[in-house]
PDB file of N, CA and C in Angstrom:
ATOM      1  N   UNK A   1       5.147   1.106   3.114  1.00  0.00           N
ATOM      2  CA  UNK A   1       4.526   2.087   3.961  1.00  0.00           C
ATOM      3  C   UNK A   1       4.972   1.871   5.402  1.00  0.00           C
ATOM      4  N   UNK A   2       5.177   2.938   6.089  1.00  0.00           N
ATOM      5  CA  UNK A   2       5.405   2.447   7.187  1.00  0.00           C
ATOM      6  C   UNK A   2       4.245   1.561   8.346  1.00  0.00           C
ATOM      7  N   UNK A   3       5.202   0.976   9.027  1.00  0.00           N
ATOM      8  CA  UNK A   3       4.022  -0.069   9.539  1.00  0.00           C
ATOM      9  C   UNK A   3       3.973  -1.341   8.752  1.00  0.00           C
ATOM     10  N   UNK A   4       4.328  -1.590   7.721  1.00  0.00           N
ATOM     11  CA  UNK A   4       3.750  -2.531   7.166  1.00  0.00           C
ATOM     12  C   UNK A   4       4.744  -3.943   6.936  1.00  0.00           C
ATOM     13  N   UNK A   5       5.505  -3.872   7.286  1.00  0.00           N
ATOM     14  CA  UNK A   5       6.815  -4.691   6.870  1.00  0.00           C
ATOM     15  C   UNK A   5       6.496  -5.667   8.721  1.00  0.00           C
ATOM     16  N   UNK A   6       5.683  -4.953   9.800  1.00  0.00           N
ATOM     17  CA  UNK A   6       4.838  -5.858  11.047  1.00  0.00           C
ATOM     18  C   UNK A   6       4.041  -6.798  10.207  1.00  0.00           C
ATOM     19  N   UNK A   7       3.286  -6.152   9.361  1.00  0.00           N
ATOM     20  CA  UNK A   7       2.097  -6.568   8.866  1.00  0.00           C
ATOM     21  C   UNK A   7       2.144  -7.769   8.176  1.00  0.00           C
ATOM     22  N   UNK A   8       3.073  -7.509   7.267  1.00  0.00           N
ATOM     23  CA  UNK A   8       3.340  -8.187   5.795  1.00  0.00           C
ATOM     24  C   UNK A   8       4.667  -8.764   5.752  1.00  0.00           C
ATOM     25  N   UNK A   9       5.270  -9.170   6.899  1.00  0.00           N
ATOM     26  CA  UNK A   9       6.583  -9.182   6.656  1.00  0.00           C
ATOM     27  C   UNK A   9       7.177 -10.204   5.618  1.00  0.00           C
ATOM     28  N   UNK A  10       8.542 -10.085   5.280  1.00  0.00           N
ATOM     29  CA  UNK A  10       9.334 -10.330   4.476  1.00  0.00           C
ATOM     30  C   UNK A  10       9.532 -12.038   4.515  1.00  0.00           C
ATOM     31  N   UNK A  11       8.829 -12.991   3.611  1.00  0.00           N
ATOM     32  CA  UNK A  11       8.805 -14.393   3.500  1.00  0.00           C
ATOM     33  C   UNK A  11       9.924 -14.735   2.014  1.00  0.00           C
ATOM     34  N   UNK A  12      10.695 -13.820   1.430  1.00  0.00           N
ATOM     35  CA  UNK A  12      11.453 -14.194   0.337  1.00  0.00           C
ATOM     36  C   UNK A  12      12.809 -13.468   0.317  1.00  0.00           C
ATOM     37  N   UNK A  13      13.881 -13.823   0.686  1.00  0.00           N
ATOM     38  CA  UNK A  13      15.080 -13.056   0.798  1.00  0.00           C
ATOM     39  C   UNK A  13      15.683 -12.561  -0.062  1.00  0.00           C
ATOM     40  N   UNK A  14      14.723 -12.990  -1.570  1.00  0.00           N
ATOM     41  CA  UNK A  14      15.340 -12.561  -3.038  1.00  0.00           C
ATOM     42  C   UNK A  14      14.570 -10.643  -2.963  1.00  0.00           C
ATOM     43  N   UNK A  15      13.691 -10.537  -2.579  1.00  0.00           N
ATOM     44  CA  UNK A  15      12.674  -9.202  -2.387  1.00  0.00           C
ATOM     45  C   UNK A  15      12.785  -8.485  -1.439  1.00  0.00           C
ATOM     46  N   UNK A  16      13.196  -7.794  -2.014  1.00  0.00           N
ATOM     47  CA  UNK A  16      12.880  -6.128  -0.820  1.00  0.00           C
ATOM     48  C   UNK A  16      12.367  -4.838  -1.109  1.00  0.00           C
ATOM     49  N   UNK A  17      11.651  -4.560  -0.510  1.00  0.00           N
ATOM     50  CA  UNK A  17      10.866  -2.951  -0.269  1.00  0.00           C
ATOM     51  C   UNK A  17      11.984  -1.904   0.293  1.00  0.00           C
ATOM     52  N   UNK A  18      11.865  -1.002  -0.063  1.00  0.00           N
ATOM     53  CA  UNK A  18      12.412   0.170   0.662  1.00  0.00           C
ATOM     54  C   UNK A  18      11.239   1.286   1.136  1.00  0.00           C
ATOM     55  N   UNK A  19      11.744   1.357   2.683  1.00  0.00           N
ATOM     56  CA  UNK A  19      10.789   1.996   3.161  1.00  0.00           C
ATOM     57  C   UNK A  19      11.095   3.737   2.685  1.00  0.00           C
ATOM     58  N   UNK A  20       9.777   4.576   2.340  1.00  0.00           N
ATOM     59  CA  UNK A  20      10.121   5.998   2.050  1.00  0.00           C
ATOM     60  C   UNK A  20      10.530   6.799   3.373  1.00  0.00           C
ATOM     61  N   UNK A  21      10.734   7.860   3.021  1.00  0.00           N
ATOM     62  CA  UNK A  21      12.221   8.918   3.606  1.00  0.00           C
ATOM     63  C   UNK A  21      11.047  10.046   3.510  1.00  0.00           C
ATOM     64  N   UNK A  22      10.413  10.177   4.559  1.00  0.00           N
ATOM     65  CA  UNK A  22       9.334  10.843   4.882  1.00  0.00           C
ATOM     66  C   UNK A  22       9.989  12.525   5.174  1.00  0.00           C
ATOM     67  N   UNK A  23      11.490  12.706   5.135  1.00  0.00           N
ATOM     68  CA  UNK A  23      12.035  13.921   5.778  1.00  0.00           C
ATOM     69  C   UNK A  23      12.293  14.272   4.470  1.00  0.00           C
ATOM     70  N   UNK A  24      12.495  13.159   3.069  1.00  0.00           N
ATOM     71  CA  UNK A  24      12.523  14.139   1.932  1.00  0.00           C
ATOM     72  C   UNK A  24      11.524  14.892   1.490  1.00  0.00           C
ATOM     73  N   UNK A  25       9.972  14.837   1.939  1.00  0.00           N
ATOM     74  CA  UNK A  25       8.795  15.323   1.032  1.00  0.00           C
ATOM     75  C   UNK A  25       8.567  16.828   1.496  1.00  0.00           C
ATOM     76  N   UNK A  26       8.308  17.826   0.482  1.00  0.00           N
ATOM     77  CA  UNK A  26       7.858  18.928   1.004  1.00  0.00           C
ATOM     78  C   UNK A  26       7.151  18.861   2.021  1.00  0.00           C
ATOM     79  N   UNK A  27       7.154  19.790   2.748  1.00  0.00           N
ATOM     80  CA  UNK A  27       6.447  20.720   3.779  1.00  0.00           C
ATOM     81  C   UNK A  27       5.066  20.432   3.396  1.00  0.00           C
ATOM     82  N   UNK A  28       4.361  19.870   3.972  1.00  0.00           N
ATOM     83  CA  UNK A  28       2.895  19.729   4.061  1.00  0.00           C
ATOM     84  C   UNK A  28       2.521  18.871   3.320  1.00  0.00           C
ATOM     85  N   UNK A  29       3.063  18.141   2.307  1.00  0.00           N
ATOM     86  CA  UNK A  29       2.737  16.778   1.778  1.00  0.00           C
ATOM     87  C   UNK A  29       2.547  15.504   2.579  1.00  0.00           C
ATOM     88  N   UNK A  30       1.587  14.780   2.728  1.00  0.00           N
ATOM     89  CA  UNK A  30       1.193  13.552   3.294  1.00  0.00           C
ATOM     90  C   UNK A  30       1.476  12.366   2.066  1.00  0.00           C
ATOM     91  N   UNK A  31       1.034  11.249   2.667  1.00  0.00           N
ATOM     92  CA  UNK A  31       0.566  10.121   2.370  1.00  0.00           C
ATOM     93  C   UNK A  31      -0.848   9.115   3.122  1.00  0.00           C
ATOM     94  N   UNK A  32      -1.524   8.861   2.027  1.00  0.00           N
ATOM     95  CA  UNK A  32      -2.441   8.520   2.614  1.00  0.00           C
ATOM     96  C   UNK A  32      -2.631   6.890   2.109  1.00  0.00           C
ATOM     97  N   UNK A  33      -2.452   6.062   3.034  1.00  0.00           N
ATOM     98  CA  UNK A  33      -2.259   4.532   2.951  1.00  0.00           C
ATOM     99  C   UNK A  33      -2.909   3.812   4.151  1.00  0.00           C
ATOM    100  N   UNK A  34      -3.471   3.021   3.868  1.00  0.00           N
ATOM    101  CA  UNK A  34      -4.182   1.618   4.030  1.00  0.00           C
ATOM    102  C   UNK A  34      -3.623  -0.268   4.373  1.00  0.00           C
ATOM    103  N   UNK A  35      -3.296  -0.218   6.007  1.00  0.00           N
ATOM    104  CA  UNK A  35      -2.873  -1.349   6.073  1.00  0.00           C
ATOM    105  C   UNK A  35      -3.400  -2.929   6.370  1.00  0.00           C
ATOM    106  N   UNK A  36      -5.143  -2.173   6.225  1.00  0.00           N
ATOM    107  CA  UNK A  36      -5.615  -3.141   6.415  1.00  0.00           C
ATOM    108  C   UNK A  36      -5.915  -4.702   5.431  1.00  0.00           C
ATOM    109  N   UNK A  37      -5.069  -4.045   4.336  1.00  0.00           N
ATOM    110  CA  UNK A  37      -5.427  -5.290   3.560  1.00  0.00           C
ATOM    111  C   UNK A  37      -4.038  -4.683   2.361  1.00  0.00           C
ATOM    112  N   UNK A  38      -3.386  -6.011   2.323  1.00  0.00           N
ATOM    113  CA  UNK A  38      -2.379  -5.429   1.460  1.00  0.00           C
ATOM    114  C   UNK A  38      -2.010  -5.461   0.076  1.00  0.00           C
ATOM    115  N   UNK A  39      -1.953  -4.414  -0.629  1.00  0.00           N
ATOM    116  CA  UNK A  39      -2.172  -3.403  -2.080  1.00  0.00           C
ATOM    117  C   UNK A  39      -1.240  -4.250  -3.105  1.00  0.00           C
ATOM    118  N   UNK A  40      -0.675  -5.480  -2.761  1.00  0.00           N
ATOM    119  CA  UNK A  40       0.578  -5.665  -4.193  1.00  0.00           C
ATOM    120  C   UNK A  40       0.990  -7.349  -3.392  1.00  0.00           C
ATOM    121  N   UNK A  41       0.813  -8.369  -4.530  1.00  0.00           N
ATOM    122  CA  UNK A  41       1.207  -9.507  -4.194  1.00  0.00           C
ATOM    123  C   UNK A  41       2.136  -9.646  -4.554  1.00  0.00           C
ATOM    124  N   UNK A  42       3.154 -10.883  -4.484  1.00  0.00           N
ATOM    125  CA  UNK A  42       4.784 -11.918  -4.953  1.00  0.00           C
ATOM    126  C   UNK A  42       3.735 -12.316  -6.035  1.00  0.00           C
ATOM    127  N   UNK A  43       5.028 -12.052  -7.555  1.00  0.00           N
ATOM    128  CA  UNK A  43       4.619 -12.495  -8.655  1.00  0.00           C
ATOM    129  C   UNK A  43       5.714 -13.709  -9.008  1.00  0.00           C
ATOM    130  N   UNK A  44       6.305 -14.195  -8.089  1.00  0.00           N
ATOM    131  CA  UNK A  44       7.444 -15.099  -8.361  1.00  0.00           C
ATOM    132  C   UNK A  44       6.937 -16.562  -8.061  1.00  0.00           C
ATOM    133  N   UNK A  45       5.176 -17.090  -7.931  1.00  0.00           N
ATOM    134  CA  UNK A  45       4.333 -17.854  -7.837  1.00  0.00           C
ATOM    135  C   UNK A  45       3.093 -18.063  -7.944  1.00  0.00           C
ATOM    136  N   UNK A  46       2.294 -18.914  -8.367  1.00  0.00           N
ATOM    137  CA  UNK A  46       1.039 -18.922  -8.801  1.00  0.00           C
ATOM    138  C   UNK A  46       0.151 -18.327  -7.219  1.00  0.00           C
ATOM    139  N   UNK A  47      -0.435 -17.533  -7.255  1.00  0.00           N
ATOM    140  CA  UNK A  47      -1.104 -16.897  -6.298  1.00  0.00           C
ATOM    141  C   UNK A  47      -2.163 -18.140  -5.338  1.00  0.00           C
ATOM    142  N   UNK A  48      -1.869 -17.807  -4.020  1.00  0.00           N
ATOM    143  CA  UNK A  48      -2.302 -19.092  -3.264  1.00  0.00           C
ATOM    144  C   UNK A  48      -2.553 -18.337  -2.021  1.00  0.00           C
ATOM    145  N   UNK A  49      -3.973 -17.910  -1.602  1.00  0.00           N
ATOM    146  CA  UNK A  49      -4.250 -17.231  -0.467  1.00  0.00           C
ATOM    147  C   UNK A  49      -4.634 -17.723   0.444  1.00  0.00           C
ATOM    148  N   UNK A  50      -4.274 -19.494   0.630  1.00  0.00           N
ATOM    149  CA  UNK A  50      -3.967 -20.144   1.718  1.00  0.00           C
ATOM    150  C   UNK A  50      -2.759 -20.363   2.351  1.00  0.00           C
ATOM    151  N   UNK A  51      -1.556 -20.175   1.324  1.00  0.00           N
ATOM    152  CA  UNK A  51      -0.311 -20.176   2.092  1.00  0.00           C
ATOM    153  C   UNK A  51       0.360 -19.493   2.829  1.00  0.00           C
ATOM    154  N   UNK A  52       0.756 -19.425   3.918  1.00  0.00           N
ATOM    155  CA  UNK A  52       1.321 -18.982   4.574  1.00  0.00           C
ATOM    156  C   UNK A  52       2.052 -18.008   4.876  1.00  0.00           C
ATOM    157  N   UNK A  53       3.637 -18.595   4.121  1.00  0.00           N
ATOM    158  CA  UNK A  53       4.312 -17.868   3.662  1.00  0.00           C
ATOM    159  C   UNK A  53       4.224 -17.608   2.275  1.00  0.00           C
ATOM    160  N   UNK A  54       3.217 -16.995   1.742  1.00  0.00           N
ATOM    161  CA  UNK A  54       3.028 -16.054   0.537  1.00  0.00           C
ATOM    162  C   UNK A  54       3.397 -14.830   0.821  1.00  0.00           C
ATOM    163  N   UNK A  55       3.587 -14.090  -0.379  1.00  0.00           N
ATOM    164  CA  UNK A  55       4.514 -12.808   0.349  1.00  0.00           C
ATOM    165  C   UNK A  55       3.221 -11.546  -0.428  1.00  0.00           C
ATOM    166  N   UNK A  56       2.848 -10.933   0.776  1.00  0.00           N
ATOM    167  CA  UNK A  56       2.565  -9.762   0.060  1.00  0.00           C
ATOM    168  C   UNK A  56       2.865  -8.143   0.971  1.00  0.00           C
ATOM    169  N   UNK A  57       2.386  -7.190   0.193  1.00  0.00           N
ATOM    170  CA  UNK A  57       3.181  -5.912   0.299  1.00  0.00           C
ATOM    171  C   UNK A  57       2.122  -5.278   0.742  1.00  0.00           C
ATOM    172  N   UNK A  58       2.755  -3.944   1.163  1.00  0.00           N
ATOM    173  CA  UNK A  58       1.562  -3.141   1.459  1.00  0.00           C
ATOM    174  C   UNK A  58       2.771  -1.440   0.362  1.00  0.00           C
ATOM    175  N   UNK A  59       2.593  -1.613  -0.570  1.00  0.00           N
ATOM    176  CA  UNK A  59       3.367  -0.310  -1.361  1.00  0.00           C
ATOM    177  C   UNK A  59       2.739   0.532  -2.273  1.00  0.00           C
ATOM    178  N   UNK A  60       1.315   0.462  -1.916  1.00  0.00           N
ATOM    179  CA  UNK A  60       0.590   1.360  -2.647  1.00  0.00           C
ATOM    180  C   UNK A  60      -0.130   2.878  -2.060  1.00  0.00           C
ATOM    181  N   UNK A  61       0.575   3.831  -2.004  1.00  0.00           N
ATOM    182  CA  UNK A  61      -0.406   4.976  -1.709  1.00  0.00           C
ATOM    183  C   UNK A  61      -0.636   6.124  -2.460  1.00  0.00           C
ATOM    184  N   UNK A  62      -1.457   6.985  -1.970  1.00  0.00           N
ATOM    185  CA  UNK A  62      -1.297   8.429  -2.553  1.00  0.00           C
ATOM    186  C   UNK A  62      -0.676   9.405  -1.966  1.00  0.00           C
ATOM    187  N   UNK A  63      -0.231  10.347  -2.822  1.00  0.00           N
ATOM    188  CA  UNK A  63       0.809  11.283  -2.263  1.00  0.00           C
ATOM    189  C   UNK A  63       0.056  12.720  -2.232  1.00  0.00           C
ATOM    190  N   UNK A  64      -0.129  13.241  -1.370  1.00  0.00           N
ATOM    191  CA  UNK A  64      -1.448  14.221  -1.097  1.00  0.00           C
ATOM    192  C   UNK A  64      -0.547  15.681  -0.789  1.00  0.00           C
ATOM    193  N   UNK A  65      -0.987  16.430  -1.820  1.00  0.00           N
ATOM    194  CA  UNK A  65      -0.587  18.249  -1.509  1.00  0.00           C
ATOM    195  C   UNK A  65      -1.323  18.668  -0.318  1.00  0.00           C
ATOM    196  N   UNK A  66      -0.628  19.928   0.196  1.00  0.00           N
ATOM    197  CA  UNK A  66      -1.071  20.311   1.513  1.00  0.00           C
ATOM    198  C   UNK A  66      -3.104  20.387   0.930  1.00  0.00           C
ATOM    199  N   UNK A  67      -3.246  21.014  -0.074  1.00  0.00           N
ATOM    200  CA  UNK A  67      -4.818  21.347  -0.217  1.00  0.00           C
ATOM    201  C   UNK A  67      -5.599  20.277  -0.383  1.00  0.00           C
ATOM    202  N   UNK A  68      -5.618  19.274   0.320  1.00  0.00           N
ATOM    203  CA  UNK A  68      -6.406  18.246  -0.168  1.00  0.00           C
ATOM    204  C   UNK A  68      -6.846  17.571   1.181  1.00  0.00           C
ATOM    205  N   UNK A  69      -8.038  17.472   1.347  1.00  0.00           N
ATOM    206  CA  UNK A  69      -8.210  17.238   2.658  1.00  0.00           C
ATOM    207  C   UNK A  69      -8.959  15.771   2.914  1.00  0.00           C
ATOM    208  N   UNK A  70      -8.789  14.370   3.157  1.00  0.00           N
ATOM    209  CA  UNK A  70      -8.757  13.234   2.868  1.00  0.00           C
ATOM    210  C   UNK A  70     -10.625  12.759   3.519  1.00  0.00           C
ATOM    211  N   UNK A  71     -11.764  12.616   3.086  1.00  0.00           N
ATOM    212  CA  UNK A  71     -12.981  12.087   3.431  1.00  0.00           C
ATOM    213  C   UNK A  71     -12.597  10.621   3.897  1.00  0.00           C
ATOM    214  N   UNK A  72     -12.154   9.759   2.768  1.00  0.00           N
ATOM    215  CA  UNK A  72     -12.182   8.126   3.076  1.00  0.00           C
ATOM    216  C   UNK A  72     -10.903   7.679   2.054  1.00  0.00           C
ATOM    217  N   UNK A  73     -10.632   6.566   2.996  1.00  0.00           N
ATOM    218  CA  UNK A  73      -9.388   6.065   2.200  1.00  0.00           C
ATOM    219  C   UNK A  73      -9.429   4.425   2.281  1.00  0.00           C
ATOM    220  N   UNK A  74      -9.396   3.598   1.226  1.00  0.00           N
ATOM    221  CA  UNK A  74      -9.093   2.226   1.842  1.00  0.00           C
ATOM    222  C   UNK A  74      -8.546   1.528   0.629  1.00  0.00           C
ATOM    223  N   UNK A  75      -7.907   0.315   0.547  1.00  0.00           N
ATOM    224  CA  UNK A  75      -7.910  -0.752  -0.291  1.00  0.00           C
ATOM    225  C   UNK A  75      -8.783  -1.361  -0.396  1.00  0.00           C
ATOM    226  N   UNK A  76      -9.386  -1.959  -1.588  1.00  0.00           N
ATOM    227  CA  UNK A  76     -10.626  -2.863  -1.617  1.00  0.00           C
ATOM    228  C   UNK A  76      -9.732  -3.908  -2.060  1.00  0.00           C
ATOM    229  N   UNK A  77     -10.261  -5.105  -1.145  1.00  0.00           N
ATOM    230  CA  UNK A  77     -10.126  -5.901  -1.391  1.00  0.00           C
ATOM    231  C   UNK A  77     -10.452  -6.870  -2.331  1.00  0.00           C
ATOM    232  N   UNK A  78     -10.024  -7.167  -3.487  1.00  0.00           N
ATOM    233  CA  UNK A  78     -10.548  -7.795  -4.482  1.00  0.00           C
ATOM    234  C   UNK A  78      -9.534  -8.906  -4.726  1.00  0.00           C
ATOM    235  N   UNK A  79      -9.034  -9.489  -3.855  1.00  0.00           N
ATOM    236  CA  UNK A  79      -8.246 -11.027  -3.981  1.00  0.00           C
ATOM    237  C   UNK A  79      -7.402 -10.939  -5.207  1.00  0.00           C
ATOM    238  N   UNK A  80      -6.813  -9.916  -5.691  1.00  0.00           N
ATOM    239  CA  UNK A  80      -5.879 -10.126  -6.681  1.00  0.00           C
ATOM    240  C   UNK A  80      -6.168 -10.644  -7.800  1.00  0.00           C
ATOM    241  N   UNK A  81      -7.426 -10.523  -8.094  1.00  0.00           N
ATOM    242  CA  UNK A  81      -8.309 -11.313  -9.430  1.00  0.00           C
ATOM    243  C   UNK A  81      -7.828 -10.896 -10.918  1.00  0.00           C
ATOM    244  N   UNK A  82      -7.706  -9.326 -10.873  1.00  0.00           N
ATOM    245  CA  UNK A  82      -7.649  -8.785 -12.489  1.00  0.00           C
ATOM    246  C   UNK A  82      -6.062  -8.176 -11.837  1.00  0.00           C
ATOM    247  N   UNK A  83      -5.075  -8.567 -11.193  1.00  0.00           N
ATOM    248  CA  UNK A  83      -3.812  -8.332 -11.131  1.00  0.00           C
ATOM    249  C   UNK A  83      -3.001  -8.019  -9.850  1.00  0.00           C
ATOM    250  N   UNK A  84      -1.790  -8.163 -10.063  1.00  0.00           N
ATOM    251  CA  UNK A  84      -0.976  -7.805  -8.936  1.00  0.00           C
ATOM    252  C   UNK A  84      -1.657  -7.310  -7.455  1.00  0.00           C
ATOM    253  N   UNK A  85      -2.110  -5.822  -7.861  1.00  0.00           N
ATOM    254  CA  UNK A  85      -2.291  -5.155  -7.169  1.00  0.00           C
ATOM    255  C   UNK A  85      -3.588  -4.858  -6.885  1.00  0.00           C
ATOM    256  N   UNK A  86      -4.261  -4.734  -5.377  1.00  0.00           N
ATOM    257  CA  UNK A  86      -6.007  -4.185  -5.417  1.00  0.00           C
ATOM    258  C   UNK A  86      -5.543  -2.891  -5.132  1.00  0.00           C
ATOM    259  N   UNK A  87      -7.089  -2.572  -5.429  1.00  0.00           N
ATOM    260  CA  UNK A  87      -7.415  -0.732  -5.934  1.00  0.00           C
ATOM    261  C   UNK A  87      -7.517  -0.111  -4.836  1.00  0.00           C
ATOM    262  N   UNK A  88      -7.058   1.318  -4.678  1.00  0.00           N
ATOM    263  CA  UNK A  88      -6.939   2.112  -3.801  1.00  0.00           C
ATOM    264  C   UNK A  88      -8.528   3.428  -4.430  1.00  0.00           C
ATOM    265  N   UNK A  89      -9.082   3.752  -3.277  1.00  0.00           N
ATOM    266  CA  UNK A  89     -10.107   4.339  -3.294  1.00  0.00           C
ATOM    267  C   UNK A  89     -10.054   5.671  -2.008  1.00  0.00           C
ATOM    268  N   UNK A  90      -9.878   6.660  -3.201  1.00  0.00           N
ATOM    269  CA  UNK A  90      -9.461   7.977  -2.242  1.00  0.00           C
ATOM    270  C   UNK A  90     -10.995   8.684  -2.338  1.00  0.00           C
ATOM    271  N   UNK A  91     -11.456   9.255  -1.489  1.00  0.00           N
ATOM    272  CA  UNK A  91     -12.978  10.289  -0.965  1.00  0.00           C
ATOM    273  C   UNK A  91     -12.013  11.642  -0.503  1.00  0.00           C
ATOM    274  N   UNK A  92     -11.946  12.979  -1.571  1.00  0.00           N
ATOM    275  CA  UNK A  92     -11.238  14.058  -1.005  1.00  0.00           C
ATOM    276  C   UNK A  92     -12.146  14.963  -1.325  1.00  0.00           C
ATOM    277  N   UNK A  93     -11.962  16.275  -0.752  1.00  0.00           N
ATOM    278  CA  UNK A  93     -12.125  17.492  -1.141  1.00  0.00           C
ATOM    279  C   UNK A  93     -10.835  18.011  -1.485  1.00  0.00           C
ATOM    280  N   UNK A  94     -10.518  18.861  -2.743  1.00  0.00           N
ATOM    281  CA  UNK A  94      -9.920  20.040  -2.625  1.00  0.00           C
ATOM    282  C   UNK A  94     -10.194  21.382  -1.811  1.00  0.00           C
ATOM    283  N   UNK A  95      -8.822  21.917  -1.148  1.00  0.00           N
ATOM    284  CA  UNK A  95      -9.408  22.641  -0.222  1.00  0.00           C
ATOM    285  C   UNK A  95      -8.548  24.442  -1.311  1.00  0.00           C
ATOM    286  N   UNK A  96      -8.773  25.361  -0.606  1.00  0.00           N
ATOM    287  CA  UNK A  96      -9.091  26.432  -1.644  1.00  0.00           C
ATOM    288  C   UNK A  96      -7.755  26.711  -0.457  1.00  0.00           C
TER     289      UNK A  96
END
């Protein structure tokens, strides 16, 4: 996501993200992402959320049509317990 490679930066030179190409998406499509806590850990080590250089990501969002108009958005933080990745929690209306 953009922004996030400040956030989360890059502790493994074997891994890389590619950032998205925001000029390919239709006309009025968003993304709606969350950098306050980041969505996808390094599975190339036993998970250790004291170390340092542990590597994690921020590569999880939703991809939102123009009709959708965003209430609340966040990652919950759930320490990577039941996998890789914590859950993303979208609050929308469809709009008419």
């Amino acid at each position: 996501m953009p922004g996030s490679r400040e956030i989360y930066p890059m502790t493994n030179s074997d891994w890389e993200t590619k950032p998205i190409n925001e000029d390919l998406m239709p006309e009025g499509w968003t993304f709606a992402y969350d950098l306050s806590v980041p969505t996808c850990r390094s599975l190339n080590q036993a998970y250790d959320p004291t170390d340092e250089n542990f590597q994690y990501y921020s590569i999880d969002a939703m991809l939102l049509s123009p009709n959708i108009e965003v209430l609340d958005f966040e990652t919950v933080d759930a320490h990577f317990v039941y996998s890789d990745h914590n859950p993303l929690v979208l609050r929308f209306v469809l709009e008419d």
